[in-house]
Structure formats: structure tokens, C-alpha cells
PDB file of N, CA and C in Angstrom:
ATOM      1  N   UNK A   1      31.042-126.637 -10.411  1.00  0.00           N
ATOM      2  CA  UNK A   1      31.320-125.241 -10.686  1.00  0.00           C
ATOM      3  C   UNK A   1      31.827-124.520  -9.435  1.00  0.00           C
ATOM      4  N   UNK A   2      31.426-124.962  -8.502  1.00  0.00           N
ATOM      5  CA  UNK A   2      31.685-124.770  -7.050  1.00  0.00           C
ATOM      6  C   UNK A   2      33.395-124.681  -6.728  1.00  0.00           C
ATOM      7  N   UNK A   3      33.815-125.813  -7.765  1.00  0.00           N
ATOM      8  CA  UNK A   3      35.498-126.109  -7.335  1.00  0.00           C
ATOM      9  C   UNK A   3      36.048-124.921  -7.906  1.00  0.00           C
ATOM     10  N   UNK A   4      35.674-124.505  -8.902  1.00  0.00           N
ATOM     11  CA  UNK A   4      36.302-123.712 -10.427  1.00  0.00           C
ATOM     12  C   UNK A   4      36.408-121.836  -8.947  1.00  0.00           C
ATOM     13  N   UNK A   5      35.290-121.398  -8.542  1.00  0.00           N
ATOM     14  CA  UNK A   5      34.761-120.165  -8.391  1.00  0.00           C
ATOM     15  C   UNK A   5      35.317-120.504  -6.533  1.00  0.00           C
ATOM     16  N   UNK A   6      36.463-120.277  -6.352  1.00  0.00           N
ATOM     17  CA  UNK A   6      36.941-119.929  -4.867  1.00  0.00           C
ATOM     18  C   UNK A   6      37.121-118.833  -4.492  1.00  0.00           C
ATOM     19  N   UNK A   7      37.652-118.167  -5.694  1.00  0.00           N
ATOM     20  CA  UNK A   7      37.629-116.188  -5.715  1.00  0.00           C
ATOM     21  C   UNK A   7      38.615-115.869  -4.588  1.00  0.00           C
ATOM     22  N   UNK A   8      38.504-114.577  -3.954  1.00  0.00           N
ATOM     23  CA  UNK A   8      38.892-114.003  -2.882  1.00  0.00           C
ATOM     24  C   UNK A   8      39.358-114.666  -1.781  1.00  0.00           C
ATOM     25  N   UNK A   9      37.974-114.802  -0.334  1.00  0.00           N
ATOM     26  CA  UNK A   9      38.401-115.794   0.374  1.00  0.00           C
ATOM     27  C   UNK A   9      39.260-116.840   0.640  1.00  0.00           C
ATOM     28  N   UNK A  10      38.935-117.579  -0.435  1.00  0.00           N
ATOM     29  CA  UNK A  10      39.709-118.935  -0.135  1.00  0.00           C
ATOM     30  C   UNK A  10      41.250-118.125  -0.562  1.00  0.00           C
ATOM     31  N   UNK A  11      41.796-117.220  -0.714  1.00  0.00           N
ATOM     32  CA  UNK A  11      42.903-116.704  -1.293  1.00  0.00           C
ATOM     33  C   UNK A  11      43.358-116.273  -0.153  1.00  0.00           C
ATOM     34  N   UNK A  12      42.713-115.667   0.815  1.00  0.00           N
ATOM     35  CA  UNK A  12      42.744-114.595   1.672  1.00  0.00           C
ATOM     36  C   UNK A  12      43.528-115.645   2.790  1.00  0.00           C
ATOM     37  N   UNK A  13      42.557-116.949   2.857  1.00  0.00           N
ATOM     38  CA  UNK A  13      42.679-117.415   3.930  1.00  0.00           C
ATOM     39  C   UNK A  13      43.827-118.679   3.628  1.00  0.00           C
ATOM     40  N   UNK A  14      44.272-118.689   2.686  1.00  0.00           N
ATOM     41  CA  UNK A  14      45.763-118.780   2.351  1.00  0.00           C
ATOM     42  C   UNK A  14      46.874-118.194   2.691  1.00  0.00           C
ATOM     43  N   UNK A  15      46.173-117.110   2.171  1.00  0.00           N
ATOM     44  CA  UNK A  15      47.475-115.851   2.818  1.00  0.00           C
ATOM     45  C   UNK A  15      47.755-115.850   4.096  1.00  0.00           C
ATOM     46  N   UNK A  16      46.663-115.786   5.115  1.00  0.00           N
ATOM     47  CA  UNK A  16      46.829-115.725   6.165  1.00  0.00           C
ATOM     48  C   UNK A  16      47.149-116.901   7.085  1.00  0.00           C
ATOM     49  N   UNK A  17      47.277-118.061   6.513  1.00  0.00           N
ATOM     50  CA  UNK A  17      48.144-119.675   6.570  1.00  0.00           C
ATOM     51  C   UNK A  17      49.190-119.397   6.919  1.00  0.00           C
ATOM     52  N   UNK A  18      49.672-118.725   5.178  1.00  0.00           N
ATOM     53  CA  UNK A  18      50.916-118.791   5.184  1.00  0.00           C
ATOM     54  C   UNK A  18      52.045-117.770   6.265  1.00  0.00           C
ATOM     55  N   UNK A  19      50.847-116.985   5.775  1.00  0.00           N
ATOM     56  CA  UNK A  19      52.014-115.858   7.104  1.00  0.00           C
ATOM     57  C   UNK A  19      51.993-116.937   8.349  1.00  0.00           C
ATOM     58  N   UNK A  20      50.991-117.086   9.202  1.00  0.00           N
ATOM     59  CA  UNK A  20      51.165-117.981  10.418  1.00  0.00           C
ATOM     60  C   UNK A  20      51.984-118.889  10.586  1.00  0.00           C
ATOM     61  N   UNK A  21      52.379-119.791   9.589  1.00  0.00           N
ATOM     62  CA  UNK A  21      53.221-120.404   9.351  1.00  0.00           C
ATOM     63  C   UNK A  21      54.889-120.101   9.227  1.00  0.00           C
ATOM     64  N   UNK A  22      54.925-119.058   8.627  1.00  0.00           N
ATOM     65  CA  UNK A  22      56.036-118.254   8.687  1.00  0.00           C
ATOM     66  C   UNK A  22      56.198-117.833   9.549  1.00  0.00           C
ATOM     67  N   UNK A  23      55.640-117.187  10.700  1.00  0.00           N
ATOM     68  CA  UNK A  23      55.911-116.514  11.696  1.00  0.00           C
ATOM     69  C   UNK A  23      56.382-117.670  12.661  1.00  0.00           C
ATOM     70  N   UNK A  24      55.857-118.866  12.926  1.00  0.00           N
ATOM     71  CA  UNK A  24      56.254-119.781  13.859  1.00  0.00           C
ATOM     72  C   UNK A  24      57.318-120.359  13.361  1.00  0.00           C
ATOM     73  N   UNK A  25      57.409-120.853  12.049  1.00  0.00           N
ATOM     74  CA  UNK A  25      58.519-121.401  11.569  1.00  0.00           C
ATOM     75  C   UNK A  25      60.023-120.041  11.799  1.00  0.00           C
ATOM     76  N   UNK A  26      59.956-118.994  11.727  1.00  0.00           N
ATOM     77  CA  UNK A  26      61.079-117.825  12.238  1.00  0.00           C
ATOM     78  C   UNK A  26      60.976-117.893  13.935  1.00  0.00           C
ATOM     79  N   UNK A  27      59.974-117.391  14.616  1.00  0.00           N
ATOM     80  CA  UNK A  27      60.347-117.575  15.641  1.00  0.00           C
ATOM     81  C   UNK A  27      60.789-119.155  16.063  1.00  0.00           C
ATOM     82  N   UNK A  28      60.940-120.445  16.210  1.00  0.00           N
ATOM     83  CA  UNK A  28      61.376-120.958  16.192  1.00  0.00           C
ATOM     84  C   UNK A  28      62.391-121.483  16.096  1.00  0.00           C
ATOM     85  N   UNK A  29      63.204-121.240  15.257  1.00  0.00           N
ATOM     86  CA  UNK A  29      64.792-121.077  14.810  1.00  0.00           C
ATOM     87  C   UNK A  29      65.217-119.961  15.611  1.00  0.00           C
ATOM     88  N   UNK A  30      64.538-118.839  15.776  1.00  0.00           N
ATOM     89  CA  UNK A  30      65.599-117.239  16.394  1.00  0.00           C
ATOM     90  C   UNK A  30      64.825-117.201  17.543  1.00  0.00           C
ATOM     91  N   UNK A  31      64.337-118.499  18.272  1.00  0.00           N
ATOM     92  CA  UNK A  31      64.743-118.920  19.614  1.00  0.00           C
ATOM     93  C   UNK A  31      65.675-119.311  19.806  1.00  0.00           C
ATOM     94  N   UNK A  32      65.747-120.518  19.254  1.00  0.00           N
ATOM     95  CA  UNK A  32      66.837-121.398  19.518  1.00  0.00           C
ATOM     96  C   UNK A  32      68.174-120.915  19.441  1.00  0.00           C
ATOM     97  N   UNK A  33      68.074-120.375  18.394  1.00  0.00           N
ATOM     98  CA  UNK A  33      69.243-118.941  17.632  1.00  0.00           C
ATOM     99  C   UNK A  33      69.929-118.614  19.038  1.00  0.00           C
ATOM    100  N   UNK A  34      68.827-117.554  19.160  1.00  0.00           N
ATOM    101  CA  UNK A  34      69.210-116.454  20.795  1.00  0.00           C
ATOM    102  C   UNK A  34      69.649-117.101  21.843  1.00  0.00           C
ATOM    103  N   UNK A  35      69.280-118.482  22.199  1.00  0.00           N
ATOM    104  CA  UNK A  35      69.667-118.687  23.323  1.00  0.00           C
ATOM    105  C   UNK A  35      70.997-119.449  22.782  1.00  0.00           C
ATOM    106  N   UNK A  36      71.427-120.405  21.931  1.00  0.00           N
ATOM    107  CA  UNK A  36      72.240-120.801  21.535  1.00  0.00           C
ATOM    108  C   UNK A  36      73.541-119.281  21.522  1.00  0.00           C
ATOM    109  N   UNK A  37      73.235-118.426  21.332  1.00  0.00           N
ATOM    110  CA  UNK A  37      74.378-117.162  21.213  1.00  0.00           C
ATOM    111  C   UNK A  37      74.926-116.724  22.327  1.00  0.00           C
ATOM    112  N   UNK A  38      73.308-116.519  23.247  1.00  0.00           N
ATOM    113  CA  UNK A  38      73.580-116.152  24.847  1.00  0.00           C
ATOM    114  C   UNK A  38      73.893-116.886  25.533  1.00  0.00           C
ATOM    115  N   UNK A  39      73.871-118.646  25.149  1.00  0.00           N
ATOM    116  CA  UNK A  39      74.889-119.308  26.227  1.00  0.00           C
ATOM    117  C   UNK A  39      76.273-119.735  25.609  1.00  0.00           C
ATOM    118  N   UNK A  40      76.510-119.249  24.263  1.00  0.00           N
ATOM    119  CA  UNK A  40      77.981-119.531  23.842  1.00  0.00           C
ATOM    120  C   UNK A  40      78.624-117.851  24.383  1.00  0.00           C
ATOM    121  N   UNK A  41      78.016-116.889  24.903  1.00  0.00           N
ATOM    122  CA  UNK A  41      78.543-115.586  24.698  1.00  0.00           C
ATOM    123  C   UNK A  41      78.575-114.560  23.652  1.00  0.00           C
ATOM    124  N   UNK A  42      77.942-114.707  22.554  1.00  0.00           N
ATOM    125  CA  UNK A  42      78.398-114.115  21.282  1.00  0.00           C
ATOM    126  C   UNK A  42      77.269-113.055  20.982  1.00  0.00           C
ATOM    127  N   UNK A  43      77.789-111.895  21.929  1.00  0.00           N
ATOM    128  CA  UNK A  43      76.900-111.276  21.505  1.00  0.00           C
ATOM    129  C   UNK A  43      76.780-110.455  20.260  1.00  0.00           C
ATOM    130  N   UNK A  44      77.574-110.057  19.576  1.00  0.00           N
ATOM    131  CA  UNK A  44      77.488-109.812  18.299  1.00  0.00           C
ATOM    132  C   UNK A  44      76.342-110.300  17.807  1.00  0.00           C
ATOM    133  N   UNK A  45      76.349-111.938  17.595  1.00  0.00           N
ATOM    134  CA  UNK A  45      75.170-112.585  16.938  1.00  0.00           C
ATOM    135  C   UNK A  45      73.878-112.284  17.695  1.00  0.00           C
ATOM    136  N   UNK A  46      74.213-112.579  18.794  1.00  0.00           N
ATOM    137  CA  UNK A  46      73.275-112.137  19.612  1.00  0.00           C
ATOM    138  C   UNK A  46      72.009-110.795  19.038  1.00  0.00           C
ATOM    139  N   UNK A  47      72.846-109.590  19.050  1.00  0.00           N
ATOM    140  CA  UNK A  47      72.043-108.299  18.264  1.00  0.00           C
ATOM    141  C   UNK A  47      71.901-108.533  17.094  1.00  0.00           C
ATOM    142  N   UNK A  48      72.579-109.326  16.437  1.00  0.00           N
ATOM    143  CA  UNK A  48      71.902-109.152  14.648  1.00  0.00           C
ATOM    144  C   UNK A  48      71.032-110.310  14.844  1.00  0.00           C
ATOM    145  N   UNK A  49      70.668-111.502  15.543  1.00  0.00           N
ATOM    146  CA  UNK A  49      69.870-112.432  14.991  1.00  0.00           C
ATOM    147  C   UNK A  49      68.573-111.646  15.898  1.00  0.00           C
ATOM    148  N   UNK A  50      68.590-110.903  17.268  1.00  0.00           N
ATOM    149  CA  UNK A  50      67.105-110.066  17.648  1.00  0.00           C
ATOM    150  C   UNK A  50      66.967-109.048  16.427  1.00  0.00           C
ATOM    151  N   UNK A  51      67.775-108.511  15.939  1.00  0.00           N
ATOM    152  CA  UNK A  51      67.370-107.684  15.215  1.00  0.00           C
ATOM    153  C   UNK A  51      67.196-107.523  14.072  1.00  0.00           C
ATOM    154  N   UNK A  52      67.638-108.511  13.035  1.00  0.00           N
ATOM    155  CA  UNK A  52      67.146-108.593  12.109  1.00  0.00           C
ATOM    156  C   UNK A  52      66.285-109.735  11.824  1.00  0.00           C
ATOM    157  N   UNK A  53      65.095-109.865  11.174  1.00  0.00           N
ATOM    158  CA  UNK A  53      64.321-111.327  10.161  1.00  0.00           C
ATOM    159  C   UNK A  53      64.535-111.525   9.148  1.00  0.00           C
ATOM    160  N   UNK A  54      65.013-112.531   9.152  1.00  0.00           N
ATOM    161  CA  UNK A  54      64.835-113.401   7.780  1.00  0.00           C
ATOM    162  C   UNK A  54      64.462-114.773   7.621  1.00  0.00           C
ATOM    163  N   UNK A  55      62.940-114.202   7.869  1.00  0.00           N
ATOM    164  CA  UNK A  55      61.983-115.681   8.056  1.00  0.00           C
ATOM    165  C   UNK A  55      63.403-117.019   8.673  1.00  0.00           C
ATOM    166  N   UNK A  56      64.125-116.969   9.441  1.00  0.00           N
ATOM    167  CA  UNK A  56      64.830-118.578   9.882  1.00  0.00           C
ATOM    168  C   UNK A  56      66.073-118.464   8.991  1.00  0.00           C
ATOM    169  N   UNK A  57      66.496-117.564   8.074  1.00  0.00           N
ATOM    170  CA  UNK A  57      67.930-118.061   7.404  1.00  0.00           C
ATOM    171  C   UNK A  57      68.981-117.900   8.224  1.00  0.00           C
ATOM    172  N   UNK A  58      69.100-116.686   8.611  1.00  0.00           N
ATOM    173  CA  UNK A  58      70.434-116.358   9.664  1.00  0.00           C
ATOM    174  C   UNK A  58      70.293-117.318  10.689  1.00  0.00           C
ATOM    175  N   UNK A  59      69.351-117.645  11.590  1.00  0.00           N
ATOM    176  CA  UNK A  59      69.232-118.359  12.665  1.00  0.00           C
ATOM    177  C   UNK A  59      69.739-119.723  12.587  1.00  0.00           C
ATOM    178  N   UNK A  60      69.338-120.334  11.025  1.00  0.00           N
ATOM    179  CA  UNK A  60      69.561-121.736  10.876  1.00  0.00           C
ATOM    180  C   UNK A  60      71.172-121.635  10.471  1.00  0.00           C
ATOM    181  N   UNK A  61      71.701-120.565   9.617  1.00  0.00           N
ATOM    182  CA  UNK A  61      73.092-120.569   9.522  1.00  0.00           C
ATOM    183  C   UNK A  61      73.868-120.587  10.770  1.00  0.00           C
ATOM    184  N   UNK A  62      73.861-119.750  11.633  1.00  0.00           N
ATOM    185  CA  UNK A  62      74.412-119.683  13.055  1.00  0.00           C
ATOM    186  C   UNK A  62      74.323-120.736  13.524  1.00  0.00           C
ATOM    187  N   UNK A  63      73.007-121.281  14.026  1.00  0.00           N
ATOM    188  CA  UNK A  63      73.390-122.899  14.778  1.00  0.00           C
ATOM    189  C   UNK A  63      73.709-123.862  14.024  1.00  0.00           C
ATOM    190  N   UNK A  64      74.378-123.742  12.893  1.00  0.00           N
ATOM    191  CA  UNK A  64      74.835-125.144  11.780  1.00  0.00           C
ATOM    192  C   UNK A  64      76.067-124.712  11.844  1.00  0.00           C
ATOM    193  N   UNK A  65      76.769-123.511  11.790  1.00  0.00           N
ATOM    194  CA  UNK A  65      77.836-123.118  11.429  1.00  0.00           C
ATOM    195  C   UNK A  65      78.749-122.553  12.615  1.00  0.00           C
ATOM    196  N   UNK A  66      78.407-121.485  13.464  1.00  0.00           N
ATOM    197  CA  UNK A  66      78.776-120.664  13.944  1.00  0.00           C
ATOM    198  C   UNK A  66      78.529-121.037  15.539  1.00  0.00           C
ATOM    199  N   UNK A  67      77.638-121.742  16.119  1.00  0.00           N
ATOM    200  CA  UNK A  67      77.233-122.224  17.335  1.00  0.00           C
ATOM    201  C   UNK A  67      78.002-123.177  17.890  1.00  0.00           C
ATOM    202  N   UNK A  68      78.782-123.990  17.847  1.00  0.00           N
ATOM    203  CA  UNK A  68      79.639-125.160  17.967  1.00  0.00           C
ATOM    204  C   UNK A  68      80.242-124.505  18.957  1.00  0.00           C
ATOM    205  N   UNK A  69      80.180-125.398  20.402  1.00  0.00           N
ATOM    206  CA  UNK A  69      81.763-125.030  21.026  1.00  0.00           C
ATOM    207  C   UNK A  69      82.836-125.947  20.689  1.00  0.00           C
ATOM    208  N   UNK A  70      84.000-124.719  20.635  1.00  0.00           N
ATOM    209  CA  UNK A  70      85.345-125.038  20.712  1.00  0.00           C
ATOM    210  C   UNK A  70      85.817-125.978  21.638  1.00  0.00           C
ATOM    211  N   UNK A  71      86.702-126.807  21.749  1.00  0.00           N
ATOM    212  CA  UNK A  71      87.349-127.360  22.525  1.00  0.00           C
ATOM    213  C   UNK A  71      87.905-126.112  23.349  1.00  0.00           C
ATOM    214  N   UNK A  72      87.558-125.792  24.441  1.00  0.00           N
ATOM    215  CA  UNK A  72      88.605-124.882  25.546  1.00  0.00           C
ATOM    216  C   UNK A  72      90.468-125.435  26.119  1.00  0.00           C
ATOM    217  N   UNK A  73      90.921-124.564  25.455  1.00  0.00           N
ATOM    218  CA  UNK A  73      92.825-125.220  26.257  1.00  0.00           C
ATOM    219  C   UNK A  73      92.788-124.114  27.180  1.00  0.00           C
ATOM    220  N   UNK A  74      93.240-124.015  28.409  1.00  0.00           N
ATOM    221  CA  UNK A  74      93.243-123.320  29.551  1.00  0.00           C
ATOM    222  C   UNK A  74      94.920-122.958  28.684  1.00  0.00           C
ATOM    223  N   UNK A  75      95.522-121.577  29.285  1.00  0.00           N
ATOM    224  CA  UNK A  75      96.697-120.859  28.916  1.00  0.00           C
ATOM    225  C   UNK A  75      97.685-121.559  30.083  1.00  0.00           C
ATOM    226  N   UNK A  76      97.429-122.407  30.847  1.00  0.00           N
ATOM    227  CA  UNK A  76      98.542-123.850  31.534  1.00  0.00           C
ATOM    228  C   UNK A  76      98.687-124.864  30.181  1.00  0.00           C
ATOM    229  N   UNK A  77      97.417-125.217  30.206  1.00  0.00           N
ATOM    230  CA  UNK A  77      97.532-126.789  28.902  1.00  0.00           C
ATOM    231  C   UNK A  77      98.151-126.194  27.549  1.00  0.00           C
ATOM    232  N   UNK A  78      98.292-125.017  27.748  1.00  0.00           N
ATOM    233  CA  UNK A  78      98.824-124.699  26.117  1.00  0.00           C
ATOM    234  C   UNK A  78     100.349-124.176  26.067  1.00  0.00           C
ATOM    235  N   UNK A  79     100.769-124.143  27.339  1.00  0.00           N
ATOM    236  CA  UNK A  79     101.879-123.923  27.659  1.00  0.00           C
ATOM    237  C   UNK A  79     102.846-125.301  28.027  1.00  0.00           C
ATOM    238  N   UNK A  80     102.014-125.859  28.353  1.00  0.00           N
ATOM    239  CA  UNK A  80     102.698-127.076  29.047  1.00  0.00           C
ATOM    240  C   UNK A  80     102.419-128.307  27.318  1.00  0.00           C
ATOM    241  N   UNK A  81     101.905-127.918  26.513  1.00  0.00           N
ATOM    242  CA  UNK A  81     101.724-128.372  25.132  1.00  0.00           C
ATOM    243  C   UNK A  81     102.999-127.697  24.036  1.00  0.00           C
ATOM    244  N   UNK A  82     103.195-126.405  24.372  1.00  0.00           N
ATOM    245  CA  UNK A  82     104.469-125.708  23.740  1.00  0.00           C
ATOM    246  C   UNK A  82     105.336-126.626  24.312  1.00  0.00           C
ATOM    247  N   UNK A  83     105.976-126.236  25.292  1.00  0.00           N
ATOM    248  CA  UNK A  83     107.092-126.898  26.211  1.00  0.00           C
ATOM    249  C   UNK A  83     107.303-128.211  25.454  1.00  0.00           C
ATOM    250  N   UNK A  84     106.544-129.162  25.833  1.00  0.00           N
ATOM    251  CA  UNK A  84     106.380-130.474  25.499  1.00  0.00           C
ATOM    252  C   UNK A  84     107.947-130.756  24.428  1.00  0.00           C
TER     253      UNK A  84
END
């Protein structure tokens, strides 16, 4: 009868799992996020991923999508690539 009657508590202390869990699982990603922005330069992303949460979605989109460096052509190699 013991299993059946958890009530409150055991609810409570679910809840409060889950948030913990959530909170590390977001900060986690919009670490990685932030610094991934601040060493590509982008600060745009930069202010919307400090400033907004969404428990890890934006953060995980940005470094899958948006984080990648480019190949760099210096404005010589791209000239001397026209020419060609």
C-alpha cells in the first residue's frame, strides 16, 4: 500500500530533479554556445544566446549549424583566383 500512497513529496522531489536537470543540461550547451560565438566573433549570437533560454535549443542549433568556420581567402588569394 506503501507503493500506491507517494502523494506530494515524492512529486515535489521530482519536480525539483527535473528542474536541476534542466538547468545543467541549458547551461551546458549556452556555454559552449557563448564561447563558440565569442571565438568565431558573432556577436549578434552572442546577445541572443546570453539573453535568451530555451532550456539548450538555440545553443544546440548555433553550434550544429551556424558555428562552423569558413574557409578564410585573404582579398590577394581571391584576386590572384579571379585573374587565374
Amino acid at each position: 500500500m506503501g507503493f500506491l500512497n507517494w502523494g506530494f513529496p515524492y512529486l515535489a522531489g521530482l519536480f525539483w530533479l527535473a528542474i536541476f536537470l534542466a538547468v545543467v543540461w541549458s547551461m551546458a550547451w549556452k556555454g559552449i554556445a557563448l564561447w563558440r560565438a565569442g571565438r568565431n566573433g558573432h556577436l549578434g549570437w552572442f546577445v541572443v544566446l546570453f539573453i535568451f533560454n530555451t532550456l539548450g535549443i538555440l545553443p544546440i542549433i548555433y553550434i550544429f549549424a551556424f558555428s562552423r568556420k569558413r574557409d578564410k581567402i585573404s582579398l590577394y588569394e581571391s584576386k590572384a583566383i579571379i585573374n587565374e
